[in-house]
N, C-alpha and C. Protein backbone atom coordinates (compact mmCIF):
# COMPACT_ATOMS: atom_id res chain seq x y z
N UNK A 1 19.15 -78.87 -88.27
CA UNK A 1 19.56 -78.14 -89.46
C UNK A 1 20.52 -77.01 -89.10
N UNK A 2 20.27 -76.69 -88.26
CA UNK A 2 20.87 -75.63 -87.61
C UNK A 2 22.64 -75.58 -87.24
N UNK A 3 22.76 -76.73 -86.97
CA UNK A 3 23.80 -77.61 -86.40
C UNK A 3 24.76 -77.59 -87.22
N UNK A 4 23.95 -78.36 -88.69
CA UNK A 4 24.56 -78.53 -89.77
C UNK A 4 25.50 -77.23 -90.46
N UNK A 5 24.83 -76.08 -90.16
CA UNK A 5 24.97 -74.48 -90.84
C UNK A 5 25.71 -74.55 -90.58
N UNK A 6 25.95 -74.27 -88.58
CA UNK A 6 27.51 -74.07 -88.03
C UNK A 6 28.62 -74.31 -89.05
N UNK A 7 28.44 -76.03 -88.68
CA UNK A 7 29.60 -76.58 -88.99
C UNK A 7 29.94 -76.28 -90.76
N UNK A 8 29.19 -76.17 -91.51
CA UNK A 8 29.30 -75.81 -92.77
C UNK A 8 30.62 -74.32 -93.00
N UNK A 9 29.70 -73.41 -91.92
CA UNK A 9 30.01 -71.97 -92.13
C UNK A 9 31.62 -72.11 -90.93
N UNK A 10 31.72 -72.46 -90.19
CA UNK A 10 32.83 -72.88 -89.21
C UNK A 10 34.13 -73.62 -89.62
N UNK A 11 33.92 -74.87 -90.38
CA UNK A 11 34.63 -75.31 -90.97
C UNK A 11 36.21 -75.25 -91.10
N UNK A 12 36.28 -73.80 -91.54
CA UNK A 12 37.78 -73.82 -91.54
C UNK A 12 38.29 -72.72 -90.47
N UNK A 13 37.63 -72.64 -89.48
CA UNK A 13 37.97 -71.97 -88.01
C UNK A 13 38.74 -73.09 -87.48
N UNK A 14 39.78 -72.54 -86.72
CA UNK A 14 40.69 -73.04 -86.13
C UNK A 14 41.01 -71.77 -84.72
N UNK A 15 40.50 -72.29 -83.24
CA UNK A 15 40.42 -71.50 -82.45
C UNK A 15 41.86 -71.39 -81.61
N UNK A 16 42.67 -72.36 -81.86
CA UNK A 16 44.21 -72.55 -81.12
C UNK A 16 43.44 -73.14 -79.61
N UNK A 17 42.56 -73.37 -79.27
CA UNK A 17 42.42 -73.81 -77.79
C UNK A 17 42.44 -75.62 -78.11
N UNK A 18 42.72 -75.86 -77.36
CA UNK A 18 43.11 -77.43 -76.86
C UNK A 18 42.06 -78.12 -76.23
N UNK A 19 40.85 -78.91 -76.49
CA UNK A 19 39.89 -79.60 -75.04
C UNK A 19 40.71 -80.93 -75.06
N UNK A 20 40.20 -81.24 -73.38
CA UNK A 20 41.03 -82.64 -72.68
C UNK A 20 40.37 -83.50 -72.30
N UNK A 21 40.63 -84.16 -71.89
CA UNK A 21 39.77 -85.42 -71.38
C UNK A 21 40.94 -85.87 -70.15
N UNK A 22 39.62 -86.85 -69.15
CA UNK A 22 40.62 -87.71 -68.53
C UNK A 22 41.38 -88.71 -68.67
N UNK A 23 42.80 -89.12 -68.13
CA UNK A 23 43.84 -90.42 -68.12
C UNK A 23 42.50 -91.75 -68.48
N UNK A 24 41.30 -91.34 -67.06
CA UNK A 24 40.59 -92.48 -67.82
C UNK A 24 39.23 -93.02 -68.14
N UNK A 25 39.56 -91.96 -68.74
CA UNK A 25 38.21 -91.97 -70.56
C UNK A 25 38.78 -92.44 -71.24
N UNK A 26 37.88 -93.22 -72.32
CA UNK A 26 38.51 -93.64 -73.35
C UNK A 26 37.55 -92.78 -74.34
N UNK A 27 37.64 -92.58 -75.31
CA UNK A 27 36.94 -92.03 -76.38
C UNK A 27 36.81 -93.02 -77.46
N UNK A 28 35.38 -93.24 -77.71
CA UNK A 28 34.53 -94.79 -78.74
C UNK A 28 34.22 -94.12 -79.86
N UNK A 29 34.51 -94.34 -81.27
CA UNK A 29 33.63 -94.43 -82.27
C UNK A 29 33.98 -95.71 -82.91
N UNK A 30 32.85 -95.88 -83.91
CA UNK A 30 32.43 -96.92 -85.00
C UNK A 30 32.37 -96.53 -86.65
N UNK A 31 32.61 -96.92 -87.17
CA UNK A 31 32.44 -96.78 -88.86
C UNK A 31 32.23 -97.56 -89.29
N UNK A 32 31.03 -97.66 -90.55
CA UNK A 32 30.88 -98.33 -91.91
C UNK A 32 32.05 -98.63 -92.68
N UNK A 33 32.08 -99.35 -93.38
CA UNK A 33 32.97 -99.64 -94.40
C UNK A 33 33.32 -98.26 -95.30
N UNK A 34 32.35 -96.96 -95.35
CA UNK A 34 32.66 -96.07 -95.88
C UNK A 34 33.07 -94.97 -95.08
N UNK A 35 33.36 -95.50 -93.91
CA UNK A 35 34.09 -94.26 -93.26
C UNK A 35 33.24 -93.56 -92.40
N UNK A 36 31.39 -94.12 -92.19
CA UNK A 36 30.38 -93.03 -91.76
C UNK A 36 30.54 -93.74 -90.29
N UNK A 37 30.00 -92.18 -89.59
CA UNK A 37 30.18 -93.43 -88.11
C UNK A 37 28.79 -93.75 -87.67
N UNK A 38 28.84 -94.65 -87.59
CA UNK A 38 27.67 -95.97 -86.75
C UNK A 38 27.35 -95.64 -85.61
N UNK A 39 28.24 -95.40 -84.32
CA UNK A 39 28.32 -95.31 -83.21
C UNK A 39 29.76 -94.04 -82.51
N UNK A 40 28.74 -93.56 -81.75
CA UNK A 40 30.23 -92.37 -81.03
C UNK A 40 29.21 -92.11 -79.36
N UNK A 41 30.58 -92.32 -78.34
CA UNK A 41 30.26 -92.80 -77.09
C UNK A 41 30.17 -91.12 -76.51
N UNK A 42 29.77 -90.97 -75.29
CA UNK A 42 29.70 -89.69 -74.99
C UNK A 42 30.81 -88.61 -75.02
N UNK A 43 32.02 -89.11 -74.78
CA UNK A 43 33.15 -88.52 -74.53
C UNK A 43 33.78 -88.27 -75.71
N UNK A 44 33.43 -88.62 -77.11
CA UNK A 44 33.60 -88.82 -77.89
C UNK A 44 32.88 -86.90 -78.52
N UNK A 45 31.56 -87.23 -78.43
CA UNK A 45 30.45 -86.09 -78.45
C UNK A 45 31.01 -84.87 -77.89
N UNK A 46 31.40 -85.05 -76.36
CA UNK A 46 31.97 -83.91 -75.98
C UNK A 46 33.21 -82.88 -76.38
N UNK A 47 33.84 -83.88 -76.72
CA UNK A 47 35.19 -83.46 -77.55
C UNK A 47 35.09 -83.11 -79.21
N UNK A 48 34.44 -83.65 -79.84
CA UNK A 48 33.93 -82.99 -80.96
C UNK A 48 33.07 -81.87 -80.85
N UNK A 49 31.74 -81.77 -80.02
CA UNK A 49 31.28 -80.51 -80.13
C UNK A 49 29.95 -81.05 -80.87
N UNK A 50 29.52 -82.09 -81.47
CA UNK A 50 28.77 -82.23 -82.45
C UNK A 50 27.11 -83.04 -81.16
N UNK A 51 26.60 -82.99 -82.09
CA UNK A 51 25.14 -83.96 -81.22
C UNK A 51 25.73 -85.31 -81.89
N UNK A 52 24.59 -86.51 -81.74
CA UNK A 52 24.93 -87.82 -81.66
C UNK A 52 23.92 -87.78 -82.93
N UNK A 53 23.01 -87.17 -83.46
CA UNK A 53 22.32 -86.99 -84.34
C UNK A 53 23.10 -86.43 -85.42
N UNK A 54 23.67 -85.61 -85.20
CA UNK A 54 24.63 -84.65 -86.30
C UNK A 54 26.05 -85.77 -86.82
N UNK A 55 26.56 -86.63 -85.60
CA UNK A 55 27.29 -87.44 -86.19
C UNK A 55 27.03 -88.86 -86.79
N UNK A 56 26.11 -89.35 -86.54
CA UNK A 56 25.86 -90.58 -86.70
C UNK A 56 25.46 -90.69 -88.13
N UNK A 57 26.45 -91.64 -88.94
CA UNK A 57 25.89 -91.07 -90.80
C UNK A 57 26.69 -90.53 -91.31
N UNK A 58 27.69 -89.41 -90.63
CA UNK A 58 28.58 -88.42 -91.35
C UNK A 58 30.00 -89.18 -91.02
N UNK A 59 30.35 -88.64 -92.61
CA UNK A 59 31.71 -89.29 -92.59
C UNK A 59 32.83 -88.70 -90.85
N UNK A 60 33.43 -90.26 -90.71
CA UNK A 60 34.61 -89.53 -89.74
C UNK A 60 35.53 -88.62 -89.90
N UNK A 61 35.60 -88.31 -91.10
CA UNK A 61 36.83 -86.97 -91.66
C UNK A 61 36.18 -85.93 -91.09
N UNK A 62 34.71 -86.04 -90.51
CA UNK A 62 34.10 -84.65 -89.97
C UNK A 62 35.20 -83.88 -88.88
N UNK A 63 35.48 -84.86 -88.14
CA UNK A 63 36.80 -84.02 -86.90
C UNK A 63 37.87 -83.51 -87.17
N UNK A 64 38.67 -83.97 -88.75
CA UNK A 64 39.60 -83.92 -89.70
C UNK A 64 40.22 -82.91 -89.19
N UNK A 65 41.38 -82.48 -88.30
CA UNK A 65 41.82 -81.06 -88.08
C UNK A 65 43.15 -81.11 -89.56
N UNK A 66 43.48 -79.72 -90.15
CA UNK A 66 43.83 -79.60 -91.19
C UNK A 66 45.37 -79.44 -90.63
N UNK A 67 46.16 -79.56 -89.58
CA UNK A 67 47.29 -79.97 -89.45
C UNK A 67 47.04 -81.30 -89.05
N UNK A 68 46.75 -82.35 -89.79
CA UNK A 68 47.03 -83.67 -89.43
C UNK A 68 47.47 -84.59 -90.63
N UNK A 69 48.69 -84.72 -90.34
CA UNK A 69 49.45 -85.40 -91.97
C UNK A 69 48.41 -86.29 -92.82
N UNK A 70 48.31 -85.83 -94.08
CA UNK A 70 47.41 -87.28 -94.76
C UNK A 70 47.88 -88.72 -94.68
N UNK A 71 49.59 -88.38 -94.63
CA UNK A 71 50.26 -90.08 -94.51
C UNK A 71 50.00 -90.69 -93.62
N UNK A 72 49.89 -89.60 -92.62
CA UNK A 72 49.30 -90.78 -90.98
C UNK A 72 48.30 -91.43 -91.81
N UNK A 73 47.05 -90.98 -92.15
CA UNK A 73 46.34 -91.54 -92.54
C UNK A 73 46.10 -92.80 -93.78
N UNK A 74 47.22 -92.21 -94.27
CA UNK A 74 47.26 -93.48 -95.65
C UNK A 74 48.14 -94.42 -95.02
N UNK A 75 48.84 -94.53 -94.10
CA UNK A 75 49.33 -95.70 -93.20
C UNK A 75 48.71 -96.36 -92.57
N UNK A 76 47.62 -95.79 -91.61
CA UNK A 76 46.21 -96.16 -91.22
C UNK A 76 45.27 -96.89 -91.91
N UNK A 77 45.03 -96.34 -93.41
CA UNK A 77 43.95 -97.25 -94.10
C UNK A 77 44.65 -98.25 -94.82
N UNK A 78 46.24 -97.97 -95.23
CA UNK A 78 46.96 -99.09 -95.44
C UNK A 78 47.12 -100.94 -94.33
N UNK A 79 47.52 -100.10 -93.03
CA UNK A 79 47.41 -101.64 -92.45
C UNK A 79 45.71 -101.93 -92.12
N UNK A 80 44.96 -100.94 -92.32
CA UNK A 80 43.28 -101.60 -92.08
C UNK A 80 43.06 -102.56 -93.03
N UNK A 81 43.68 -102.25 -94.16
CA UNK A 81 43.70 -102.98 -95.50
C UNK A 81 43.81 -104.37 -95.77
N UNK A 82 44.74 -104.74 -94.80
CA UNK A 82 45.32 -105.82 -94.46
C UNK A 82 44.61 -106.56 -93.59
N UNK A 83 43.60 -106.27 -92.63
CA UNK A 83 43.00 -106.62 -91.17
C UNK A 83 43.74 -106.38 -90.00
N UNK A 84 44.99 -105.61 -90.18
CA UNK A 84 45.83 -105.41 -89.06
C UNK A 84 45.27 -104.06 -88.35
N UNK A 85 45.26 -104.40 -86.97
CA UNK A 85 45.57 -102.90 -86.19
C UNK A 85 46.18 -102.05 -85.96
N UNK A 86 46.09 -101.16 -85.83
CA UNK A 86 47.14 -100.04 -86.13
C UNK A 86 47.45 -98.80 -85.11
N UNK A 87 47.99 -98.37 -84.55
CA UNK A 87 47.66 -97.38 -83.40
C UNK A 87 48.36 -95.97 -84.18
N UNK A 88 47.92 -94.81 -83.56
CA UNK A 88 48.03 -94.08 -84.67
C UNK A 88 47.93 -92.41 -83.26
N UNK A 89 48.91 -91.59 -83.36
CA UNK A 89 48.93 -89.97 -82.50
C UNK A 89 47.99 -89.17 -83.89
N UNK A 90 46.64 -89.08 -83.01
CA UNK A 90 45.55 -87.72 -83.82
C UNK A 90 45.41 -86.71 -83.33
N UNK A 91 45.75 -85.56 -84.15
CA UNK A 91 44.85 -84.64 -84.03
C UNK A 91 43.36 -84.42 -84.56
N UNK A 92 42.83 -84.07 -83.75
CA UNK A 92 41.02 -83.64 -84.52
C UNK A 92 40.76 -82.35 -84.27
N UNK A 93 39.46 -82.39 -84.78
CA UNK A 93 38.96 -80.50 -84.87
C UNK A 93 37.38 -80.90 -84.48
N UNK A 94 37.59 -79.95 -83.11
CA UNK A 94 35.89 -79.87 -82.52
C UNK A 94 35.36 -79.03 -83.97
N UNK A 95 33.74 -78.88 -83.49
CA UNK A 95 32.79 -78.32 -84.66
C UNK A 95 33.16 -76.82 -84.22
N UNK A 96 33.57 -76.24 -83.30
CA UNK A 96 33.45 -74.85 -83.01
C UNK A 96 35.24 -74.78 -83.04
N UNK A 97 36.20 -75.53 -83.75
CA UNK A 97 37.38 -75.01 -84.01
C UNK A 97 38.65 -75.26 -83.25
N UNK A 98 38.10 -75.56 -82.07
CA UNK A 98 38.94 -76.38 -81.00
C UNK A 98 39.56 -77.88 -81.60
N UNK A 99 40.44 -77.59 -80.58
CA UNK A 99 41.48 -79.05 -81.29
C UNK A 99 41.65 -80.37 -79.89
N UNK A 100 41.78 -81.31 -80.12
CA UNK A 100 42.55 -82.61 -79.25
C UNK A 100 43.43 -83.45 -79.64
N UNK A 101 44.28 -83.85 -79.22
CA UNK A 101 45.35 -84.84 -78.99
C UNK A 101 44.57 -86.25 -78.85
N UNK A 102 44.80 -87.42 -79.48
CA UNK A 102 44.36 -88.24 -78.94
C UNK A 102 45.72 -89.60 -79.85
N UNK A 103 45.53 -90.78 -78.49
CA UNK A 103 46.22 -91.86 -79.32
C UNK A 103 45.46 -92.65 -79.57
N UNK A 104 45.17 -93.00 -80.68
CA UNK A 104 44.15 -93.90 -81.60
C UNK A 104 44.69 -95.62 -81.74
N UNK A 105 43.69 -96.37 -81.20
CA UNK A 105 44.06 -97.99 -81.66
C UNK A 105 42.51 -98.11 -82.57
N UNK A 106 43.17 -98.58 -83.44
CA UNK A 106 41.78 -98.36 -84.58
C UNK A 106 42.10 -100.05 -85.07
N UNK A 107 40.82 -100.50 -85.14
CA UNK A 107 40.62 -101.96 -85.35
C UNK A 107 39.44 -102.38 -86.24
N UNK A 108 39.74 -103.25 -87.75
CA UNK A 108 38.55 -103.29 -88.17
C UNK A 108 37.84 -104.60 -87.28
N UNK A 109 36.34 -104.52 -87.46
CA UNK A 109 35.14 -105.45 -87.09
C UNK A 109 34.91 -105.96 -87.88
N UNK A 110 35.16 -107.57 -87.60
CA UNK A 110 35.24 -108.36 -88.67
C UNK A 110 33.64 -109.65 -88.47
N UNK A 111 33.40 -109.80 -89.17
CA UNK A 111 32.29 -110.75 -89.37
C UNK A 111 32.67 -112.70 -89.23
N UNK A 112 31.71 -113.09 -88.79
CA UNK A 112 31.89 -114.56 -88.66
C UNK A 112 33.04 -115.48 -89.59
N UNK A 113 33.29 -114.60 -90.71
CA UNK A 113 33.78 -115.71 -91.82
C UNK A 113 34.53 -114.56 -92.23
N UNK A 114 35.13 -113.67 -91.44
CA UNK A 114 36.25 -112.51 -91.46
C UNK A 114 36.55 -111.87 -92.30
N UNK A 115 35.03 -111.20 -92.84
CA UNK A 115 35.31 -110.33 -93.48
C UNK A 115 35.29 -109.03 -92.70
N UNK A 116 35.53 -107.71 -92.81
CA UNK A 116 35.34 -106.62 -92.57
C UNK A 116 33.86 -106.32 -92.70
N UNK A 117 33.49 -105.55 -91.24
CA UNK A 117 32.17 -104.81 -91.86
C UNK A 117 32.16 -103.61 -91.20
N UNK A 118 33.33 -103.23 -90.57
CA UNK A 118 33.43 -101.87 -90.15
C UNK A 118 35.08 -101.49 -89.26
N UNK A 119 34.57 -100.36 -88.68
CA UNK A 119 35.99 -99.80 -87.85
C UNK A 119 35.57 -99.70 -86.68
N UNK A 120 36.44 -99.62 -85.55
CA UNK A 120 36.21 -99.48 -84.23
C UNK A 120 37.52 -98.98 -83.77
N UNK A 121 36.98 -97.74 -83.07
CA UNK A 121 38.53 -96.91 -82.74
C UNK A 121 38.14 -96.27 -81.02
N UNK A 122 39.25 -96.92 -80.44
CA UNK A 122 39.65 -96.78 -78.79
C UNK A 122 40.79 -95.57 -79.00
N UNK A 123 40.00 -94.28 -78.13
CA UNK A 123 41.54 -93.33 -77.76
C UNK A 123 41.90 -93.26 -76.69
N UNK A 124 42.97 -92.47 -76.46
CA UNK A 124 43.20 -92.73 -74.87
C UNK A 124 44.13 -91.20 -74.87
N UNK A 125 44.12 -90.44 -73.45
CA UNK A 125 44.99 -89.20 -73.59
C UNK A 125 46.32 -89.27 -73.98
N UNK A 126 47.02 -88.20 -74.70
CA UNK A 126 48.54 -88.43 -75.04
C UNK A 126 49.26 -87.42 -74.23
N UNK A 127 50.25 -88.61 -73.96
CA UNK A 127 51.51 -87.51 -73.31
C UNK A 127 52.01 -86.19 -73.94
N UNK A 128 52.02 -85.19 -73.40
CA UNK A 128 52.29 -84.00 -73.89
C UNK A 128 53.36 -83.67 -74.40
N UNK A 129 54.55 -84.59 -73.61
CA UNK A 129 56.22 -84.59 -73.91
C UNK A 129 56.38 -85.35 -74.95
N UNK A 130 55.76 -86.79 -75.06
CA UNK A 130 55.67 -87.58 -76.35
C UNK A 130 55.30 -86.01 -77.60
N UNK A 131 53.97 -85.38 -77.19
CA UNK A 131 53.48 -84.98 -78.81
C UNK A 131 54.78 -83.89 -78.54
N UNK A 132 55.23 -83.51 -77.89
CA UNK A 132 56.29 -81.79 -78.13
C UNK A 132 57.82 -82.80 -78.62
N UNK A 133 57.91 -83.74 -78.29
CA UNK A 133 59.27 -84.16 -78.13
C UNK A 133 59.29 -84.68 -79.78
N UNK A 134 58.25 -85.41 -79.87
CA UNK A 134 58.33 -86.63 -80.94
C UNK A 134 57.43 -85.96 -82.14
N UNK A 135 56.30 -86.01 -81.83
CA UNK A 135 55.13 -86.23 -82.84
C UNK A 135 55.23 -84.75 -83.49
N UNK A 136 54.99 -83.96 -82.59
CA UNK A 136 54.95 -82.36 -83.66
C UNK A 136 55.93 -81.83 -84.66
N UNK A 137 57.39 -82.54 -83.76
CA UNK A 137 58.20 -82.23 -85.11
C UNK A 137 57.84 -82.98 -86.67
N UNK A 138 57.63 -83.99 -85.97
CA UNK A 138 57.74 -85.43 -87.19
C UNK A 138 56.63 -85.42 -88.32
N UNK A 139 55.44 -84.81 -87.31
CA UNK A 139 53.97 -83.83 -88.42
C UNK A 139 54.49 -82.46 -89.00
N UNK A 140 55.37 -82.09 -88.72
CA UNK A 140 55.66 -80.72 -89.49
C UNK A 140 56.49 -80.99 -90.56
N UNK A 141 57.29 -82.10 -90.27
CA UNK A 141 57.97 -82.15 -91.89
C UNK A 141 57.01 -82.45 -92.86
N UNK A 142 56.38 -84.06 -92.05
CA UNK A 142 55.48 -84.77 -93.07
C UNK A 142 54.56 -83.17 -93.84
N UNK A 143 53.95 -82.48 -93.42
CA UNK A 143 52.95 -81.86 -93.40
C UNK A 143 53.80 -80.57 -94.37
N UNK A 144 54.98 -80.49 -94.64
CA UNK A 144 55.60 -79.18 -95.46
C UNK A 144 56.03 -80.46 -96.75
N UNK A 145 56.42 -81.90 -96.72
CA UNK A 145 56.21 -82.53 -98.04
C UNK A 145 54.84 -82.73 -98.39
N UNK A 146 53.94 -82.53 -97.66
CA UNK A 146 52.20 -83.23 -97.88
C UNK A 146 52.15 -81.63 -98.95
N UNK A 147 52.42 -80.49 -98.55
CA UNK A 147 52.27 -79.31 -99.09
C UNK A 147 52.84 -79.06 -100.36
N UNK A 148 53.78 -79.67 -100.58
CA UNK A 148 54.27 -79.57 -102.13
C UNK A 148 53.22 -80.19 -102.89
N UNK A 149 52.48 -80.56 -102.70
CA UNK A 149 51.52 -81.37 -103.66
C UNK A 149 50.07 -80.75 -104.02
N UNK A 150 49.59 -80.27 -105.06
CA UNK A 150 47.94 -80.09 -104.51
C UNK A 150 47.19 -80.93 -104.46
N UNK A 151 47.08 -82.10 -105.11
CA UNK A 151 46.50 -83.30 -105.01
C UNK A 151 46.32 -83.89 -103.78
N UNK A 152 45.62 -84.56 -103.32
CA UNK A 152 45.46 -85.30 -101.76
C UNK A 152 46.17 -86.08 -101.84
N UNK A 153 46.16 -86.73 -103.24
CA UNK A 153 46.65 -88.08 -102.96
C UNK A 153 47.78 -88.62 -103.20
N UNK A 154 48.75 -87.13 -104.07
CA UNK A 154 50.21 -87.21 -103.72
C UNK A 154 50.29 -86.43 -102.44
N UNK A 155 49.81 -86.08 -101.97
CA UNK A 155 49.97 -85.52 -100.53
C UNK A 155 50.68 -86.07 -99.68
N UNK A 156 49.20 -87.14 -99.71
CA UNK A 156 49.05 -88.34 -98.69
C UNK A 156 50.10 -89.48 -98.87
N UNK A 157 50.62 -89.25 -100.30
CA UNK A 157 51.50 -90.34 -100.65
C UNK A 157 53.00 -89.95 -100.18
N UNK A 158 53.33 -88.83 -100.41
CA UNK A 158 54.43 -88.08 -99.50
C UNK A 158 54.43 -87.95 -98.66
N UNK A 159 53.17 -87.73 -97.68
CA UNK A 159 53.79 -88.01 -96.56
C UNK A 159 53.88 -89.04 -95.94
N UNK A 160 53.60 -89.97 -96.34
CA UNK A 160 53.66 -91.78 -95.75
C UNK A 160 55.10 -91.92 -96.31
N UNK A 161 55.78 -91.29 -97.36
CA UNK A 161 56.99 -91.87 -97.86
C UNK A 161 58.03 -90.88 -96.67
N UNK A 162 57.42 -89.75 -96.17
CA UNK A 162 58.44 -88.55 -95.63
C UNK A 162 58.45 -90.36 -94.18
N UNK A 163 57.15 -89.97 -93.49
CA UNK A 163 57.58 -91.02 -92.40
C UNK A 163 58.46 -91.90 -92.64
N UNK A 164 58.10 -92.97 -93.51
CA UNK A 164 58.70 -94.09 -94.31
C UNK A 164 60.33 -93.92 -94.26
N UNK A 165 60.68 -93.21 -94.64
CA UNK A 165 62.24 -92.60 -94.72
C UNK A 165 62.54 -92.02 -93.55
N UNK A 166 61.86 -91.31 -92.64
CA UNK A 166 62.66 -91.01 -90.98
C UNK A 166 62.52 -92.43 -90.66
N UNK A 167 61.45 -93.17 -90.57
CA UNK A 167 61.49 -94.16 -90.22
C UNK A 167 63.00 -95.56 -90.46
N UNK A 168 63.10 -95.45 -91.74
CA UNK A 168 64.46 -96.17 -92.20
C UNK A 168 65.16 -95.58 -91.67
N UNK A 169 65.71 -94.08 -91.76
CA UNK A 169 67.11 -93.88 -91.25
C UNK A 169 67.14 -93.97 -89.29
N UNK A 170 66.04 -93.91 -88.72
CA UNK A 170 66.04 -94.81 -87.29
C UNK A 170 66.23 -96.01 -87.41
N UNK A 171 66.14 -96.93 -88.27
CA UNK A 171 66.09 -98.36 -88.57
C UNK A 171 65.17 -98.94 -87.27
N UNK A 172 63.78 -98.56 -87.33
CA UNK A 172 62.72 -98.68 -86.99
C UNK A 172 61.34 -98.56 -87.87
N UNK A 173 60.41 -99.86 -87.26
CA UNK A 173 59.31 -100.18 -88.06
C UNK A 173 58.37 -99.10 -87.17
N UNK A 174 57.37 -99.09 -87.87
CA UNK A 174 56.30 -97.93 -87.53
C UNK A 174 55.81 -98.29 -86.13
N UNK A 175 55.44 -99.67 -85.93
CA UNK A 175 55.35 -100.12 -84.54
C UNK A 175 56.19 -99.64 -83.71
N UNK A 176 57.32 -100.08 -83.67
CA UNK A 176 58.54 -100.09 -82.84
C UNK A 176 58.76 -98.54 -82.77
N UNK A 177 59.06 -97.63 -83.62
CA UNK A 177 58.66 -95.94 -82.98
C UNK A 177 57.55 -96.06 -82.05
N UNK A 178 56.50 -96.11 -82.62
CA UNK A 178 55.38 -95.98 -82.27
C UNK A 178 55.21 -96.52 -80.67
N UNK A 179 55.58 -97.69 -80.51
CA UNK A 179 55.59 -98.30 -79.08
C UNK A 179 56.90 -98.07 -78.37
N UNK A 180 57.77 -97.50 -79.13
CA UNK A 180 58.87 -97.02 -77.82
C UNK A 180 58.46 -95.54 -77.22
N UNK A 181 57.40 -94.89 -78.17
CA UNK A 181 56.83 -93.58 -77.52
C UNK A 181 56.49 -94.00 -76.05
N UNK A 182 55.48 -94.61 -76.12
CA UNK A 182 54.50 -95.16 -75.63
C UNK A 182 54.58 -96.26 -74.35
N UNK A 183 55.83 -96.59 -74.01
CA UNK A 183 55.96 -97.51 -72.99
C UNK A 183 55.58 -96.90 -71.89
């Protein structure tokens, strides 16, 4: 219960410190169809800040750091939508305010006769020059059109269209940015 307070009363602390992980950790969680997570691997725990009790059940938006474009995200639940995988540069927010970098391959779990019955997301550390070179600018626009909006969900819809449009005038698909970061 106690746990819970923190994070209640903490919430919108933001400490500016950075935690890391190693080249090779991977960081595991799982989700329900509603987003709750099922499963989160140790390294996972450590970097959030949370117990395995405190997360297991609670929605994954729990790590949600509040500079992280909503469009990333509505691009994300867009190709999940589809059954496609999707790889995706996150920021999150430990429970005590701390932040991480992570590159996300997020994959739904599909059942015998392929339906969906959940999420499964592999991270891995991100290059630092990738997020300074590429990604931070490209979240700061998205994230000043996500701001014209109060709604989430023109937010979220602006900023999938802000990407959407850097994206066209590179005449590059979200992959193809995405994996020329990344070679």
């Amino acid at each position: 219960m106690q746990e819970r307070k923190n994070n209640i009363e903490n919430r919108h602390i933001l400490t500016g410190v950075e935690r890391t992980f190693l080249p090779d950790e991977i960081v595991v969680s799982k989700t329900n169809l509603k987003g709750q997570i099922t499963y989160a691997n140790k390294i996972f725990l450590q970097l959030a800040g949370y117990s395995e009790e405190r997360l297991i059940g609670a929605p994954h938006s729990i790590i949600r750091h509040p500079a992280m474009p909503r469009g990333v995200f509505r691009l994300l639940w867009d190709k999940l939508a589809t059954k496609d995988e999707v790889f995706a540069f996150v920021l999150n927010r430990s429970m005590n305010g701390d932040h991480y970098w992570v590159l996300a391959h997020v994959t739904p779990t599909l059942d015998a006769q392929g339906g969906v019955t959940g999420y499964h997301s592999n991270r891995r550390v991100v290059d630092k020059k990738i997020l300074e070179s590429f990604i931070q600018p490209l979240y700061t626009t998205m994230l000043a059109n996500e701001h014209k909006h109060a709604n989430a969900v023109a937010a979220a819809d602006a900023g999938k269209a802000t990407l959407e449009s850097i994206l066209q005038q590179k005449g590059l698909s979200y992959d193809e940015f995405l994996f020329s970061l990344v070679r």
